[in-house]
PDB file of N, CA and C in Angstrom:
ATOM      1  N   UNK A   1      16.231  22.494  19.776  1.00  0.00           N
ATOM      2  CA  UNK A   1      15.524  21.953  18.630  1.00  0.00           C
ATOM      3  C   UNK A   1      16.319  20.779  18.061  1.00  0.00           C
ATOM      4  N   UNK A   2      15.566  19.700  17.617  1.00  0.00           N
ATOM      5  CA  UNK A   2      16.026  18.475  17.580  1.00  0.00           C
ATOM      6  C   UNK A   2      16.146  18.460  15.956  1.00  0.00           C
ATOM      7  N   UNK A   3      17.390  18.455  15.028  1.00  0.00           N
ATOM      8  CA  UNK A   3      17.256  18.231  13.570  1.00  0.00           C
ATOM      9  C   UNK A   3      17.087  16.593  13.331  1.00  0.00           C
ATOM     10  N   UNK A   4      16.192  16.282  12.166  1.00  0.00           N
ATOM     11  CA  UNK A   4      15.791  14.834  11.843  1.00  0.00           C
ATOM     12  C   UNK A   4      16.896  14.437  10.872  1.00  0.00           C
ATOM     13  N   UNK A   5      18.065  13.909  11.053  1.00  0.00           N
ATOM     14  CA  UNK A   5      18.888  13.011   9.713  1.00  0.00           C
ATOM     15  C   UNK A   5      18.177  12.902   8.769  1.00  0.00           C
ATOM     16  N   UNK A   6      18.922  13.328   7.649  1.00  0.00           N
ATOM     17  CA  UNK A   6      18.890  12.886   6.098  1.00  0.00           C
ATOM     18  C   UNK A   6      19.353  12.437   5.458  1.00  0.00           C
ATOM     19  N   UNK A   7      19.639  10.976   5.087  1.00  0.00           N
ATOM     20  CA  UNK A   7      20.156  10.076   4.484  1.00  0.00           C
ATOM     21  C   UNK A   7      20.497  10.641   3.256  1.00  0.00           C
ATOM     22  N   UNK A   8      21.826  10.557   2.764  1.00  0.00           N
ATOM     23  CA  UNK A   8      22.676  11.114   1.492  1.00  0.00           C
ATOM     24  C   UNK A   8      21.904  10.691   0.361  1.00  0.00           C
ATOM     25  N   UNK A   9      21.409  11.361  -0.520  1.00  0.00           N
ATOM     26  CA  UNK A   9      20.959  10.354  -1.854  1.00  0.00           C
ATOM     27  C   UNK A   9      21.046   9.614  -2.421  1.00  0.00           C
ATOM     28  N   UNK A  10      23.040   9.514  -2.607  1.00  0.00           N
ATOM     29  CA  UNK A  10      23.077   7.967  -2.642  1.00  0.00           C
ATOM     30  C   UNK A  10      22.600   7.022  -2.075  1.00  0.00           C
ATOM     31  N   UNK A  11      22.741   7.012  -0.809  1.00  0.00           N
ATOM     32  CA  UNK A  11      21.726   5.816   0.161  1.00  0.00           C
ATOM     33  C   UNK A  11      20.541   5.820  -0.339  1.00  0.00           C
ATOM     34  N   UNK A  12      19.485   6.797  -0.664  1.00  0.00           N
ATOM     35  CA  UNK A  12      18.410   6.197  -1.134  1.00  0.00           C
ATOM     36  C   UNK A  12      18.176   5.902  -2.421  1.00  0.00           C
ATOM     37  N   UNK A  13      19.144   6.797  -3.148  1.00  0.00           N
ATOM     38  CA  UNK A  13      19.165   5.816  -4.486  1.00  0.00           C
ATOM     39  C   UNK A  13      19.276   3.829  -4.448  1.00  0.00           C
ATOM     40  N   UNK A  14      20.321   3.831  -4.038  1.00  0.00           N
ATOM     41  CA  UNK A  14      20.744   2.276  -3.677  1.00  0.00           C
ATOM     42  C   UNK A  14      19.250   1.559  -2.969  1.00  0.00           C
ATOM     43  N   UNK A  15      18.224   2.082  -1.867  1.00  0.00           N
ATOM     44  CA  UNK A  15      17.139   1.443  -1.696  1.00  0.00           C
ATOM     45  C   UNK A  15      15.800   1.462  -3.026  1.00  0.00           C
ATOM     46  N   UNK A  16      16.398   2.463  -3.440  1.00  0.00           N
ATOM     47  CA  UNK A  16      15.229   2.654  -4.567  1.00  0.00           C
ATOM     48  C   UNK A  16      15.526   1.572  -5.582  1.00  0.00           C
ATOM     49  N   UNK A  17      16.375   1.528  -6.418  1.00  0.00           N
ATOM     50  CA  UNK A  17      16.836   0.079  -6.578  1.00  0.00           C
ATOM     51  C   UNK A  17      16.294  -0.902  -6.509  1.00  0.00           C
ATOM     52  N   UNK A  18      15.962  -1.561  -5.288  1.00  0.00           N
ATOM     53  CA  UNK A  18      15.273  -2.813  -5.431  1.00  0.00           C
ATOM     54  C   UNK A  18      14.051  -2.220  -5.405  1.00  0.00           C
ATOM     55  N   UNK A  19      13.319  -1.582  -5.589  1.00  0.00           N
ATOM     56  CA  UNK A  19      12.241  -1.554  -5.943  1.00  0.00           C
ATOM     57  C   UNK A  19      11.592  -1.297  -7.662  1.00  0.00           C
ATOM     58  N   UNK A  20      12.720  -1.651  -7.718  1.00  0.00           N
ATOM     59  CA  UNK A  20      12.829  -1.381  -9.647  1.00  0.00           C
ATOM     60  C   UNK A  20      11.900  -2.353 -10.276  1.00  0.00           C
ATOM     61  N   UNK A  21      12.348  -3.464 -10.174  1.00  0.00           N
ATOM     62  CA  UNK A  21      12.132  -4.757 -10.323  1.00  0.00           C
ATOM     63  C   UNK A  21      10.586  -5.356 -10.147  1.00  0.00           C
ATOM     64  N   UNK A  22      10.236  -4.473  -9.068  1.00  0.00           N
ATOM     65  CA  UNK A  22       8.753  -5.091  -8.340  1.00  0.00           C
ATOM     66  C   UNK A  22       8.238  -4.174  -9.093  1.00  0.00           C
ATOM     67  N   UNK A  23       8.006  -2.459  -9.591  1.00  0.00           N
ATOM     68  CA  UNK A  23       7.603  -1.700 -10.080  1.00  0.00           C
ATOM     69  C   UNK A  23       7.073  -2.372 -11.922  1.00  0.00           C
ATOM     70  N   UNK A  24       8.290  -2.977 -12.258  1.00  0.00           N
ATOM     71  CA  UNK A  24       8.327  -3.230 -13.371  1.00  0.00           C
ATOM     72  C   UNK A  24       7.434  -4.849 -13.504  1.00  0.00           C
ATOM     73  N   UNK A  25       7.254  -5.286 -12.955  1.00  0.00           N
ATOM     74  CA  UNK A  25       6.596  -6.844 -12.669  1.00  0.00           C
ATOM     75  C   UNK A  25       5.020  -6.024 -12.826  1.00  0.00           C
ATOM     76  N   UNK A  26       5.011  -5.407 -11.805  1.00  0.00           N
ATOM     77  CA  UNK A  26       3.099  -4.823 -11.026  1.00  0.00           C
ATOM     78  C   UNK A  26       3.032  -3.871 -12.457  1.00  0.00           C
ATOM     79  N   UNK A  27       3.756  -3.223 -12.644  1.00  0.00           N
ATOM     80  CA  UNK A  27       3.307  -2.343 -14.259  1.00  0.00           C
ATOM     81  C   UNK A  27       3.128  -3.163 -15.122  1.00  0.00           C
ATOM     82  N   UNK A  28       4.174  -4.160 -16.085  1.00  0.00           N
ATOM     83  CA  UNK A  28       3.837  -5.179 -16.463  1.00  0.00           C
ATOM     84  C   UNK A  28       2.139  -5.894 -16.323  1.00  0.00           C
ATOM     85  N   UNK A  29       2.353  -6.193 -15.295  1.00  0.00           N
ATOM     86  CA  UNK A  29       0.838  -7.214 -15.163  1.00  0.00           C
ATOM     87  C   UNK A  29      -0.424  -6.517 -15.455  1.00  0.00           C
ATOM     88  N   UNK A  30      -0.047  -4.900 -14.825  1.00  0.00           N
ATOM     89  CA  UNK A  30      -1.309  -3.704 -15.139  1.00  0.00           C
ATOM     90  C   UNK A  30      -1.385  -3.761 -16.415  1.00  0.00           C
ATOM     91  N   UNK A  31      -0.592  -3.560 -17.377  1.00  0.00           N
ATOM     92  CA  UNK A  31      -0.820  -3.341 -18.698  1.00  0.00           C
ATOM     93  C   UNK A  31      -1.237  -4.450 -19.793  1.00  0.00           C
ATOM     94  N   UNK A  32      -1.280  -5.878 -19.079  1.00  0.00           N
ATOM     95  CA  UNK A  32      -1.563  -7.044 -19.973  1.00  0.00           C
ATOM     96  C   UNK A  32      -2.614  -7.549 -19.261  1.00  0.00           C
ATOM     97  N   UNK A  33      -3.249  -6.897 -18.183  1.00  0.00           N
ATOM     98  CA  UNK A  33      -4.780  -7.222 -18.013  1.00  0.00           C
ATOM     99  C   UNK A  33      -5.452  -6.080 -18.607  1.00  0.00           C
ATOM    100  N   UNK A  34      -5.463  -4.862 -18.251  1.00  0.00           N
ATOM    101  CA  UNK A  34      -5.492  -3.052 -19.055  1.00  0.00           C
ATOM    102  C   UNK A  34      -5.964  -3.764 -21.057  1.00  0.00           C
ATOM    103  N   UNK A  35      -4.948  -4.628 -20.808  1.00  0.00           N
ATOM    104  CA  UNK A  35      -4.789  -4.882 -23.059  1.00  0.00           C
ATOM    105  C   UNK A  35      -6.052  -6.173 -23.019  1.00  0.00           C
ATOM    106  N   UNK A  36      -5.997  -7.156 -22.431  1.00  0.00           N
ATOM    107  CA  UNK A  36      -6.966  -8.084 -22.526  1.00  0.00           C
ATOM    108  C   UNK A  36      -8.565  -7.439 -22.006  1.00  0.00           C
ATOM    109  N   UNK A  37      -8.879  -6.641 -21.017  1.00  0.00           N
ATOM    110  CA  UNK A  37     -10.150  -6.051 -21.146  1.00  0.00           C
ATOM    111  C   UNK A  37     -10.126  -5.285 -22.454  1.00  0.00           C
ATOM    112  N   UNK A  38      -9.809  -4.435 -23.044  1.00  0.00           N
ATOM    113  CA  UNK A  38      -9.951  -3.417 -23.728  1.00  0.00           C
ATOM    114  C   UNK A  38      -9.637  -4.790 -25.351  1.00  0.00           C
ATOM    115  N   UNK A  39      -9.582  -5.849 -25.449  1.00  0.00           N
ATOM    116  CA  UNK A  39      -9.377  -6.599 -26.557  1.00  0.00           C
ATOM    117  C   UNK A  39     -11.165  -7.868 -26.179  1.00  0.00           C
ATOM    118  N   UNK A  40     -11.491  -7.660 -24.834  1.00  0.00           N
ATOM    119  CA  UNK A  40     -12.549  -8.854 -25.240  1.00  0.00           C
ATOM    120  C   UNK A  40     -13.634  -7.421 -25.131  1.00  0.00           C
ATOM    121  N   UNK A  41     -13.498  -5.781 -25.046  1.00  0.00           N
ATOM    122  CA  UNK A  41     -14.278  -5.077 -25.168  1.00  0.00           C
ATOM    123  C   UNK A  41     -14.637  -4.889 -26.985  1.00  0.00           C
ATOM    124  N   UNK A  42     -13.451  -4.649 -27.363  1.00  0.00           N
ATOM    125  CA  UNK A  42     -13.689  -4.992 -29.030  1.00  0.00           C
ATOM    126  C   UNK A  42     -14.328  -6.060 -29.514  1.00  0.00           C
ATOM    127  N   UNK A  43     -13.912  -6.703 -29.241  1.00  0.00           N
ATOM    128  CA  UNK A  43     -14.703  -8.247 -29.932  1.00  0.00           C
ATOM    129  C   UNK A  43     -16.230  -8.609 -29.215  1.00  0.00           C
ATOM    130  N   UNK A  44     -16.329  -8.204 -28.120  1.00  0.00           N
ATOM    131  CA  UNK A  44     -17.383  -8.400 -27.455  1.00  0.00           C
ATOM    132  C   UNK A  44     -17.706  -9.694 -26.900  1.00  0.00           C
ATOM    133  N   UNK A  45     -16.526 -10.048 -26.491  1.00  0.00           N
ATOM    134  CA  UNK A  45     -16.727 -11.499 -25.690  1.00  0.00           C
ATOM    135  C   UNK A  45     -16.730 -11.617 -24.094  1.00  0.00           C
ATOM    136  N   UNK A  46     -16.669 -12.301 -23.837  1.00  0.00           N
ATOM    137  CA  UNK A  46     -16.353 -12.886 -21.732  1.00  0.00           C
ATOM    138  C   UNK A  46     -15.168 -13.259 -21.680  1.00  0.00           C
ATOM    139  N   UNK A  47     -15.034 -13.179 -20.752  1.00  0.00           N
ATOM    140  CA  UNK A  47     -13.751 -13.825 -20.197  1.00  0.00           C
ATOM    141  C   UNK A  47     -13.440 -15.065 -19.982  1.00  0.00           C
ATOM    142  N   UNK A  48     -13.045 -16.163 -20.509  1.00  0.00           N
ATOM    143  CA  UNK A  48     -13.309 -17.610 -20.555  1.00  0.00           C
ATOM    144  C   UNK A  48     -13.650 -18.090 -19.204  1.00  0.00           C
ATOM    145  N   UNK A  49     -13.344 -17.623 -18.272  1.00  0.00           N
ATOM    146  CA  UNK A  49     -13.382 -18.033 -17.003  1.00  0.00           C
ATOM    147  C   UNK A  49     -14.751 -17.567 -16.613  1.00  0.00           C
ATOM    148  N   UNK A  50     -15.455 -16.898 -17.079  1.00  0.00           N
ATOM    149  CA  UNK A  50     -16.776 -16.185 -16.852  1.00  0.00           C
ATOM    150  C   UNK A  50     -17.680 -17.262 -16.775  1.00  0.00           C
ATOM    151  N   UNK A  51     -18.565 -17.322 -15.915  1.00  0.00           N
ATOM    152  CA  UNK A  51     -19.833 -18.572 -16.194  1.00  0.00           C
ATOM    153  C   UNK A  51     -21.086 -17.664 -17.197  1.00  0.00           C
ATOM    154  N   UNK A  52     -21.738 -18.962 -18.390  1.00  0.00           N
ATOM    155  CA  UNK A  52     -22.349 -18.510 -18.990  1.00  0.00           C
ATOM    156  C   UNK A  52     -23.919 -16.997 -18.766  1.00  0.00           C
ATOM    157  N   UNK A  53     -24.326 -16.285 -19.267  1.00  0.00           N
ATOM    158  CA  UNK A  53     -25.289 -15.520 -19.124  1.00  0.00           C
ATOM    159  C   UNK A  53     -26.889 -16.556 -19.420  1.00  0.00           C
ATOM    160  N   UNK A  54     -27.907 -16.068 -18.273  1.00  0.00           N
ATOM    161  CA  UNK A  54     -28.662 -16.429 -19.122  1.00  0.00           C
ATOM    162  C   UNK A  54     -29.175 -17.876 -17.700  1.00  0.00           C
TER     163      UNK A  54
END
């Protein structure tokens, strides 16, 4: 029977790491498009970029 290596935790701590950064960018961006729908849902407007209705 063949056992599969398991990289020490430290080692994957240290890869987890750079993924900090990208996590925090893509959450970021989720939450300030997430705030701008839910702010032109209050007011009841379009999205400037929207072409007119009608």
């Amino acid at each position: 029977m063949m056992l599969i290596p398991i990289a020490h935790a430290g080692h994957w701590l240290v890869s987890v790491l750079y993924l900090v950064p990208i996590v925090v960018v893509v959450a970021g961006l989720g939450w300030q498009v997430w705030r701008e729908k839910r702010r032109e849902a209050a007011e009841g407007t379009e999205a400037p970029d929207s072409p007119p209705a009608g």
